[in-house]
Protein backbone atom coordinates (compact mmCIF):
# COMPACT_ATOMS: atom_id res chain seq x y z
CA UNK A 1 171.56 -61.01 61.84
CA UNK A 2 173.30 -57.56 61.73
CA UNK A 3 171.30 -54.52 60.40
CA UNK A 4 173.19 -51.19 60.34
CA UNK A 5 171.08 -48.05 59.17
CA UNK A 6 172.52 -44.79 58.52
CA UNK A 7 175.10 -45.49 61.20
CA UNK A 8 177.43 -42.57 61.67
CA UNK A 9 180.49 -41.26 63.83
CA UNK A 10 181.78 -38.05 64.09
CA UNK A 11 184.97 -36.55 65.77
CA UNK A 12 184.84 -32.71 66.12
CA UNK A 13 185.81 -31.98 62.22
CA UNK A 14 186.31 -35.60 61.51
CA UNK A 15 183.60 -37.62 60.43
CA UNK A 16 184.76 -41.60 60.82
CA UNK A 17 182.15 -43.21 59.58
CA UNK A 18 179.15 -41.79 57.43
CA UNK A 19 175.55 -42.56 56.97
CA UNK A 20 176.56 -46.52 56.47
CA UNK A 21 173.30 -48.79 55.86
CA UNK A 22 174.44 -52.83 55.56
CA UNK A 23 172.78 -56.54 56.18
CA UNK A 24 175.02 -59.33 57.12
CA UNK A 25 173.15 -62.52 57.53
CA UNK A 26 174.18 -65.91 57.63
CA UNK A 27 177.22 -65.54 55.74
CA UNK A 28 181.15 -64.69 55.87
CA UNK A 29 181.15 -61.35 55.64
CA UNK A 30 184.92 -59.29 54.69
CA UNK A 31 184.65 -55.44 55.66
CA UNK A 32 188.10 -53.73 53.62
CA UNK A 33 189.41 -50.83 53.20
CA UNK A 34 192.53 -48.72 54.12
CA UNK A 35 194.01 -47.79 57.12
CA UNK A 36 192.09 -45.23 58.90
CA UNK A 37 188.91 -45.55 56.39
CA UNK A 38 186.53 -46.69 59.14
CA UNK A 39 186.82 -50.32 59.81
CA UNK A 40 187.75 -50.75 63.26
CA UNK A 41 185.77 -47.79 64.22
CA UNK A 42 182.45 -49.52 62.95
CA UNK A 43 182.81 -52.94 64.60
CA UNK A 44 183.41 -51.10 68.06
CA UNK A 45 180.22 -48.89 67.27
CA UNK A 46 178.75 -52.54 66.61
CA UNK A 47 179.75 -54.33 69.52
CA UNK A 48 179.29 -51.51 72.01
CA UNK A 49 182.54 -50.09 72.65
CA UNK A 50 181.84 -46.77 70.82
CA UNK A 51 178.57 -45.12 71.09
CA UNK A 52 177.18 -43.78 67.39
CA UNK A 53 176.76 -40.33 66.79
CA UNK A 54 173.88 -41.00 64.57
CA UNK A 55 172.35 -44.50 63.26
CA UNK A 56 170.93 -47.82 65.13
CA UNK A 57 172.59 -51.46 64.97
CA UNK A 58 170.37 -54.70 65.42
CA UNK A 59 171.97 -58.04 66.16
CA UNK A 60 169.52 -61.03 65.42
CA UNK A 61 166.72 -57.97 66.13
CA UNK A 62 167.87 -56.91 69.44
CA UNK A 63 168.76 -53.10 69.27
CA UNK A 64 172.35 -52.77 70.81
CA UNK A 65 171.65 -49.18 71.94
CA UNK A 66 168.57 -50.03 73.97
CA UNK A 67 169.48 -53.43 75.23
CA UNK A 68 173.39 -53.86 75.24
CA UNK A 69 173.43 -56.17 77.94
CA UNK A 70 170.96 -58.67 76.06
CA UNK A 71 172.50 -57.96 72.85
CA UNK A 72 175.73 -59.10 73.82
CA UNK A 73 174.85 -62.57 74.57
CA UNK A 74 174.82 -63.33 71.44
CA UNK A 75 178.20 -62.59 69.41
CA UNK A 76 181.40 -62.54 70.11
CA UNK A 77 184.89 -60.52 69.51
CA UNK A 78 188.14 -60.35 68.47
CA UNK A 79 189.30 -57.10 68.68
CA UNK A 80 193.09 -56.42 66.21
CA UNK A 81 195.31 -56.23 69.53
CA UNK A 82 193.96 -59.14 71.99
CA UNK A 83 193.44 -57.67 75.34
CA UNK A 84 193.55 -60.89 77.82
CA UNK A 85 194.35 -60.83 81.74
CA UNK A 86 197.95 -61.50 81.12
CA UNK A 87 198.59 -63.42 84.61
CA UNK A 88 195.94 -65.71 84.02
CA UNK A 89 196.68 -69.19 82.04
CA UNK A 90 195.24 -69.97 78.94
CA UNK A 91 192.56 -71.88 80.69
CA UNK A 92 191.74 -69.87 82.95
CA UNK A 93 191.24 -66.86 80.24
CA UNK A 94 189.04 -69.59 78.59
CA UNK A 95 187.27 -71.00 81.37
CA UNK A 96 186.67 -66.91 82.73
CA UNK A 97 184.46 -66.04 79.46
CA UNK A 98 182.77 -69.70 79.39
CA UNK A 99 181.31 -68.24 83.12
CA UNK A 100 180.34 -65.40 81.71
CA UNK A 101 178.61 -67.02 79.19
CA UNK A 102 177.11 -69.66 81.22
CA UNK A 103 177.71 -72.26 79.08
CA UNK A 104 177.24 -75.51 80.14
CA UNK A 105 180.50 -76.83 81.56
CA UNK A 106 180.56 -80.20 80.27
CA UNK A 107 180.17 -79.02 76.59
CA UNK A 108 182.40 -75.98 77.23
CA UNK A 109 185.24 -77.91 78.50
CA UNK A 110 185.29 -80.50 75.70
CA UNK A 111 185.21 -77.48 73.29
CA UNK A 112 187.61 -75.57 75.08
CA UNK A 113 190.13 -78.55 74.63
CA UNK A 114 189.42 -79.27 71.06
CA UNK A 115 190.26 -75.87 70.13
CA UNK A 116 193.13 -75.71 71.82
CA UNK A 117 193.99 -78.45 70.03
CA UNK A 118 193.31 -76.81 66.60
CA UNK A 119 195.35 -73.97 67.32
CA UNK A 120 197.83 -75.80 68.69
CA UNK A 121 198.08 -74.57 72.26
CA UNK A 122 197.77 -77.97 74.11
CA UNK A 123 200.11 -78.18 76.37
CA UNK A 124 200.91 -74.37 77.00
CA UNK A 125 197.24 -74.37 78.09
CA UNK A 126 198.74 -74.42 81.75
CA UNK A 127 201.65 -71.05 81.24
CA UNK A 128 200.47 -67.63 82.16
CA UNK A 129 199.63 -65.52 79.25
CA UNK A 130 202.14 -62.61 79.82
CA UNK A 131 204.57 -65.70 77.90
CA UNK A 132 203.07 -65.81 74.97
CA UNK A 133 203.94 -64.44 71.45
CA UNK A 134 201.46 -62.05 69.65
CA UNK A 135 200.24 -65.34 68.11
CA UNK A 136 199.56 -67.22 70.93
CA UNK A 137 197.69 -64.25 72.47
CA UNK A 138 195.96 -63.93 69.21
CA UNK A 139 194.83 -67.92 68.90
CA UNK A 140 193.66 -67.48 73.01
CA UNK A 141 191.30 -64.86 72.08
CA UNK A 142 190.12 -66.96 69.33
CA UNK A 143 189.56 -69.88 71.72
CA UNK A 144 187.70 -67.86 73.82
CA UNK A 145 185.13 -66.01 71.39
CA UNK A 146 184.31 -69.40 69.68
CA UNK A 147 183.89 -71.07 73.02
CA UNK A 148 180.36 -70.70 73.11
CA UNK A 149 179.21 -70.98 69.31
CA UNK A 150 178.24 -67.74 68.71
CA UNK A 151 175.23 -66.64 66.75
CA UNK A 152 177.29 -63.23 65.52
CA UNK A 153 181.03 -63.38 65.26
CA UNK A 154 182.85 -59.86 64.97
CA UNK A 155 187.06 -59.92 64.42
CA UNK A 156 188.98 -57.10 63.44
CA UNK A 157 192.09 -58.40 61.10
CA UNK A 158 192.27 -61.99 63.01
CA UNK A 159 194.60 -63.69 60.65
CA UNK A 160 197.43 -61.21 61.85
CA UNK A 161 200.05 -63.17 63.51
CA UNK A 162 198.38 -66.40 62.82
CA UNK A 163 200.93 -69.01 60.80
CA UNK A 164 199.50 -70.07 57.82
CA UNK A 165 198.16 -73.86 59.58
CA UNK A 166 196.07 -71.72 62.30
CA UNK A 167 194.93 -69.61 59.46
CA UNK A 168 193.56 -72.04 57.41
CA UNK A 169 191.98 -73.99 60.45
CA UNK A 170 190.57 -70.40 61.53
CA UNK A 171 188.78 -70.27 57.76
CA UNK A 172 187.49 -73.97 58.60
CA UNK A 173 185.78 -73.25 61.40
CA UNK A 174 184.20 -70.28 60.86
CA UNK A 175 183.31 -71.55 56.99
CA UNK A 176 181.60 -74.34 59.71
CA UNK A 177 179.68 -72.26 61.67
CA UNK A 178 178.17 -69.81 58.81
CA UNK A 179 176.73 -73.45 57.32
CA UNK A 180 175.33 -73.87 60.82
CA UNK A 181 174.00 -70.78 60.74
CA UNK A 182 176.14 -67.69 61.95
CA UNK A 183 177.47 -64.26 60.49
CA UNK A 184 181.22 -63.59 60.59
CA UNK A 185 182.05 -60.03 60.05
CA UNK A 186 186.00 -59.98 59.30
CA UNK A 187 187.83 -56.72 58.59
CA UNK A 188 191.01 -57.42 57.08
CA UNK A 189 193.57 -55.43 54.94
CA UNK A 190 194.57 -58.89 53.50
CA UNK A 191 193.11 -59.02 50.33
CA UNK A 192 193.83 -62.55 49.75
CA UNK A 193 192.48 -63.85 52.63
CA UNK A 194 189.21 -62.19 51.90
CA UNK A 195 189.29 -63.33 48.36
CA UNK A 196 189.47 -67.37 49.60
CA UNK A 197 186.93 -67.05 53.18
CA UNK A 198 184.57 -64.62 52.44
CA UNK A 199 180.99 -64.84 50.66
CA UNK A 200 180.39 -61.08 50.16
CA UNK A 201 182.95 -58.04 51.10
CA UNK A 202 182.23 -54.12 51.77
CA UNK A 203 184.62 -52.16 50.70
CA UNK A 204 185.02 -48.93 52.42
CA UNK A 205 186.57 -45.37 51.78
CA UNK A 206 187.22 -42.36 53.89
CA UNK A 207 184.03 -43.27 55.97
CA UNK A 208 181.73 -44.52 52.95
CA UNK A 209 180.79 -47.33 52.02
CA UNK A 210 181.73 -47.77 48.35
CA UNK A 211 181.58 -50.83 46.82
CA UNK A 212 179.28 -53.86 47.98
CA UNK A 213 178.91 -57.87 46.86
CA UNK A 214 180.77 -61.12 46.19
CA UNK A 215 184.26 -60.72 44.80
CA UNK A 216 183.40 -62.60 41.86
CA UNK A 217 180.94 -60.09 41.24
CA UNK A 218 182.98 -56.97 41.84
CA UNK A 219 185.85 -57.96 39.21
CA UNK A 220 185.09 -56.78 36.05
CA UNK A 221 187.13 -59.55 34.09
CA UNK A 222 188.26 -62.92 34.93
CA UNK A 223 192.03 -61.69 35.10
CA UNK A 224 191.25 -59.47 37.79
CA UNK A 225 191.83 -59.85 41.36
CA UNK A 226 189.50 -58.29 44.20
CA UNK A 227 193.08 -56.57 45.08
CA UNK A 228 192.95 -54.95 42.01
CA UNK A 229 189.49 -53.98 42.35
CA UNK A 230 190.45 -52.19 46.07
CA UNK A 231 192.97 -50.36 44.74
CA UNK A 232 191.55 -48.85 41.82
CA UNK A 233 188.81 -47.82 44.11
CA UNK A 234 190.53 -46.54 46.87
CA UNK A 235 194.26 -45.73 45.41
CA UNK A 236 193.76 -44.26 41.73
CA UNK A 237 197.30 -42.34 42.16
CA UNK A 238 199.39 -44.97 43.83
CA UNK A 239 201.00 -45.74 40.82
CA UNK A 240 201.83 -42.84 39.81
CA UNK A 241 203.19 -42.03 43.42
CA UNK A 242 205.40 -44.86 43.25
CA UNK A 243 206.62 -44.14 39.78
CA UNK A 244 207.95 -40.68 40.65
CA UNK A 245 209.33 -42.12 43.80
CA UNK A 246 211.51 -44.75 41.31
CA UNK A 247 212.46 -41.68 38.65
CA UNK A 248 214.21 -39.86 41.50
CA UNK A 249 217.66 -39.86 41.31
């Protein structure tokens, strides 16, 4: 449903991301790595908010460069900070992308409702958004890209600000909707949470991709955590940082 080949980004003397090749299909797919490595910089390249210096991206076979307009009809995102029209109400926000998305309004408004149910936003459905927490803004952009099922689901560390209930209904539905079918790419810096949602993670380093598979198959013993596996990947020295950091006196 996604295919990436040789996708690339450059920035003057900077290159972002480099020569990265990857297949998601229908599966829950976790894309790690450290702050600045790449991450957010390859889902806007993949949802067409940053045009590639070098590469092409396919979503369920439509190329994004050649047909953005068509490609975009068929995922959704959840960019890290939520940008919604803050003087609008929750509904509104909601019923706003549902028109773009011409979804049928009779199945759109019973969806709408049950996930504002799930994330517990019935009954602030009705407030402007400029009132809500980071949370609340970050559980109204969820409503809104799940709205309209969509085939491709990209979100860029979603589980920030969520409490742990709206977190673990998050992982419910979108565990639902790869076993009807759709890819979930997920960056996330929260090892954890990738450990428990996803089927296969990417791990990625200065711009490379680096290490590639399910977590179970990227620990080397049972005793080892995919946390573990990041950081001797990404952070060989950090120990040895911290250690001289402790010695000081």
């Amino acid at each position: 449903m996604i295919e990436l080949s040789n996708l690339s980004k450059v920035y003057g003397s900077l290159t972002a991301v480099q020569n990265l090749s990857l297949q998601v299909n229908n599966e829950l797919f976790g894309f790690l790595g450290p702050n600045g490595a790449g991450k957010t910089t390859t889902i806007k390249m993949m949802t067409g908010l940053l045009k590639p210096s070098a590469g092409s991206i396919f979503i369920n076979h439509i190329d994004l460069l050649k047909n953005p307009l068509e490609c975009k009809k068929h995922f959704s995102l959840v960019p890290e900070q939520p940008y919604l029209y803050e003087k609008l109400t929750a509904r509104e926000f909601v019923n706003f992308v549902i028109d773009i998305y011409k979804v049928p309004q009779k199945k759109a408004l019973s969806r709408m409702e049950q996930l504002f149910d799930i994330f517990e936003l019935t009954g602030r459905q009705d407030e402007l958004i400029e009132g809500f927490s980071h949370g609340m803004k970050q559980k109204v952009a969820l409503t809104a890209a799940l709205v309209h099922i969509p085939k491709v689901i990209f979100l860029d560390e979603p589980t920030v600000g969520l409490d742990p209930k709206a977190t673990r209904n998050l992982r419910d539905i979108l565990v639902g909707l790869v076993k009807k079918g759709a890819a979930v790419f997920m960056s996330t810096h929260i090892l954890e949470v990738a450990e428990r949602m996803c089927d296969r993670v990417g791990i990625i380093h200065k711009g490379e991709l680096i290490a590639l598979g399910k977590p179970a198959e990227l620990r080397q013993d049972q005793d080892q955590t995919l946390e573990d596996v990041f950081l001797a990947l990404t952070e060989s020295d950090s120990n040895d940082h911290v250690s001289n950091f402790l010695d000081e006196r």
